[in-house]
C-alpha atoms as a PDB file:
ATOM      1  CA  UNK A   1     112.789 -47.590-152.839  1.00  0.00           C
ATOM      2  CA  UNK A   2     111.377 -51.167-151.495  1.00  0.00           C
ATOM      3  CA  UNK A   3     108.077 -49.820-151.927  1.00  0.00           C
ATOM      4  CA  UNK A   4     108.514 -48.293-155.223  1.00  0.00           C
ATOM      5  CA  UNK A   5     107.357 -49.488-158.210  1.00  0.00           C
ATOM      6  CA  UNK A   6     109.187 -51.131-161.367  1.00  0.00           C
ATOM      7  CA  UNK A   7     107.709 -50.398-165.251  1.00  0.00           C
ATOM      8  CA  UNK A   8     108.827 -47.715-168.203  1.00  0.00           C
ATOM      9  CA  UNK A   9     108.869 -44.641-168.560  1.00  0.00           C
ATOM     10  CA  UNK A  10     108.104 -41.749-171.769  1.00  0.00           C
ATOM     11  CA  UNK A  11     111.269 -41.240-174.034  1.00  0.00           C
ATOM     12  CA  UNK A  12     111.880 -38.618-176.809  1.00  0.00           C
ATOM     13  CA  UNK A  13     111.082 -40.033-180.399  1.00  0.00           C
ATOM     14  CA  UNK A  14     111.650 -36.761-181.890  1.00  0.00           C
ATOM     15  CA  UNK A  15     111.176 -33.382-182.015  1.00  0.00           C
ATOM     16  CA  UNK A  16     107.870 -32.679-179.196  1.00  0.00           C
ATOM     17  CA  UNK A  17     107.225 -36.324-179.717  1.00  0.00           C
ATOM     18  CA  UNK A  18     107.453 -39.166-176.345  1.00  0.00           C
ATOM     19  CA  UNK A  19     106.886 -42.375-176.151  1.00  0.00           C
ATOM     20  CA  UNK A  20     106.755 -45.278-173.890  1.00  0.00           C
ATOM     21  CA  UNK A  21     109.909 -47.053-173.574  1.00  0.00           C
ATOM     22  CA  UNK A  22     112.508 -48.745-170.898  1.00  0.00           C
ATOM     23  CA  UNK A  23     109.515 -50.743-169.763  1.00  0.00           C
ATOM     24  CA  UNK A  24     110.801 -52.820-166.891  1.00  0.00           C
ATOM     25  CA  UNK A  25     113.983 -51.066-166.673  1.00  0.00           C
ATOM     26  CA  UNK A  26     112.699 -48.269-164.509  1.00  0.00           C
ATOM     27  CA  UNK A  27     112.048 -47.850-160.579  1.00  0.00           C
ATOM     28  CA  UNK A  28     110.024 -44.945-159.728  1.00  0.00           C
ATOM     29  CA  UNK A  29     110.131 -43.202-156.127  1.00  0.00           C
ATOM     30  CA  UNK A  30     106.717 -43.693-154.500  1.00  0.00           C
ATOM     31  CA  UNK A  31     107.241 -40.604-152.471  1.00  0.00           C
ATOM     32  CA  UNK A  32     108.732 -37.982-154.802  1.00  0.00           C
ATOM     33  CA  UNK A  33     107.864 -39.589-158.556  1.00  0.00           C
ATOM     34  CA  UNK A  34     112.011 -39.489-159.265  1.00  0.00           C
ATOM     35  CA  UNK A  35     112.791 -42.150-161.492  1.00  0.00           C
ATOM     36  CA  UNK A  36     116.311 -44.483-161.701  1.00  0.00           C
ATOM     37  CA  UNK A  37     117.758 -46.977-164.617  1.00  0.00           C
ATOM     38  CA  UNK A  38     117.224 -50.213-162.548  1.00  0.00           C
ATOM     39  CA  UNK A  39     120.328 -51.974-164.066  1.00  0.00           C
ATOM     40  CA  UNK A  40     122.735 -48.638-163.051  1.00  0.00           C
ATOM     41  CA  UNK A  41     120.973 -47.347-160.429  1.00  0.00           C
ATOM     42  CA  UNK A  42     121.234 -43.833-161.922  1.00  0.00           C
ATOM     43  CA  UNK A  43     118.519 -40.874-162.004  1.00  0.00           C
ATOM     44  CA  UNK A  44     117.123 -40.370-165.343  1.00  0.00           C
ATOM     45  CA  UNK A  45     116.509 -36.526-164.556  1.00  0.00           C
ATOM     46  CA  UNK A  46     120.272 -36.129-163.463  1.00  0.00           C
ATOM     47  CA  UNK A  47     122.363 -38.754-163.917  1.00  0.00           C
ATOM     48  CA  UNK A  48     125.608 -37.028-163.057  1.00  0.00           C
ATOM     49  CA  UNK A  49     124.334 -36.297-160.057  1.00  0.00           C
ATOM     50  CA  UNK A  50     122.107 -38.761-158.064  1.00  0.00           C
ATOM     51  CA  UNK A  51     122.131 -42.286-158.005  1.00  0.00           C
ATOM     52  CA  UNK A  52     120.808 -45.367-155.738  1.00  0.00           C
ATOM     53  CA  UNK A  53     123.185 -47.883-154.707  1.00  0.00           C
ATOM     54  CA  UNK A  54     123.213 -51.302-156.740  1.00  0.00           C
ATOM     55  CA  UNK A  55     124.121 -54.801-155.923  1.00  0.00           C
ATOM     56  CA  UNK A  56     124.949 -58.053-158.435  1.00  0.00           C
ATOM     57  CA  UNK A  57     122.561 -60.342-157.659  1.00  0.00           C
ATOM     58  CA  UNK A  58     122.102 -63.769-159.799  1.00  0.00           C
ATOM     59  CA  UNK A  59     119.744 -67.089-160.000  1.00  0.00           C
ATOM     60  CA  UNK A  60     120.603 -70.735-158.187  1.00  0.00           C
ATOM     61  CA  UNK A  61     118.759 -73.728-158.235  1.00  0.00           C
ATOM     62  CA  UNK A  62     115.424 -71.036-159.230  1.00  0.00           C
ATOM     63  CA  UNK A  63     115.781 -68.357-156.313  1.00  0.00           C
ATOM     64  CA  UNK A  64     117.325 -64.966-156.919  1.00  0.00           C
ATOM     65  CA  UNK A  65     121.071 -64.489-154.555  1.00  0.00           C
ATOM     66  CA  UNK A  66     121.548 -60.582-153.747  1.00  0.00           C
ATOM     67  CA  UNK A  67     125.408 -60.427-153.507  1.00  0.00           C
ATOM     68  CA  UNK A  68     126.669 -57.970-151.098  1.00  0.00           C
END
């Protein structure tokens, strides 16, 4: 995933309908296109089911801490 890419993805609006949404809330798999909810690390194809591991990270004096 460090070489995969962060932006949106389509949603349902209704019935046959998609849109773009969850922009920059989205990593995407550069290898096999599977896409995960950057905030919970979860698949959006099956949730349940596969998931990346996530870490708290936070700001200080304007650098970004990973917390692990």
């Amino acid at each position: 995933m460090c070489a995969g890419s962060l932006g949106g993805t389509f949603v349902a609006a209704g019935p046959h309908e998609y849109v773009y949404g969850r922009d920059e809330r989205v990593v995407r798999c550069p290898w096999h296109g599977w896409e995960f909810d950057v905030e919970s690390g979860r698949s959006l194809l099956e949730p349940k089911r596969v998931g990346l591991r996530t870490y708290r990270v936070s700001q200080q004096d304007g650098e970004v801490v990973l917390h692990v």
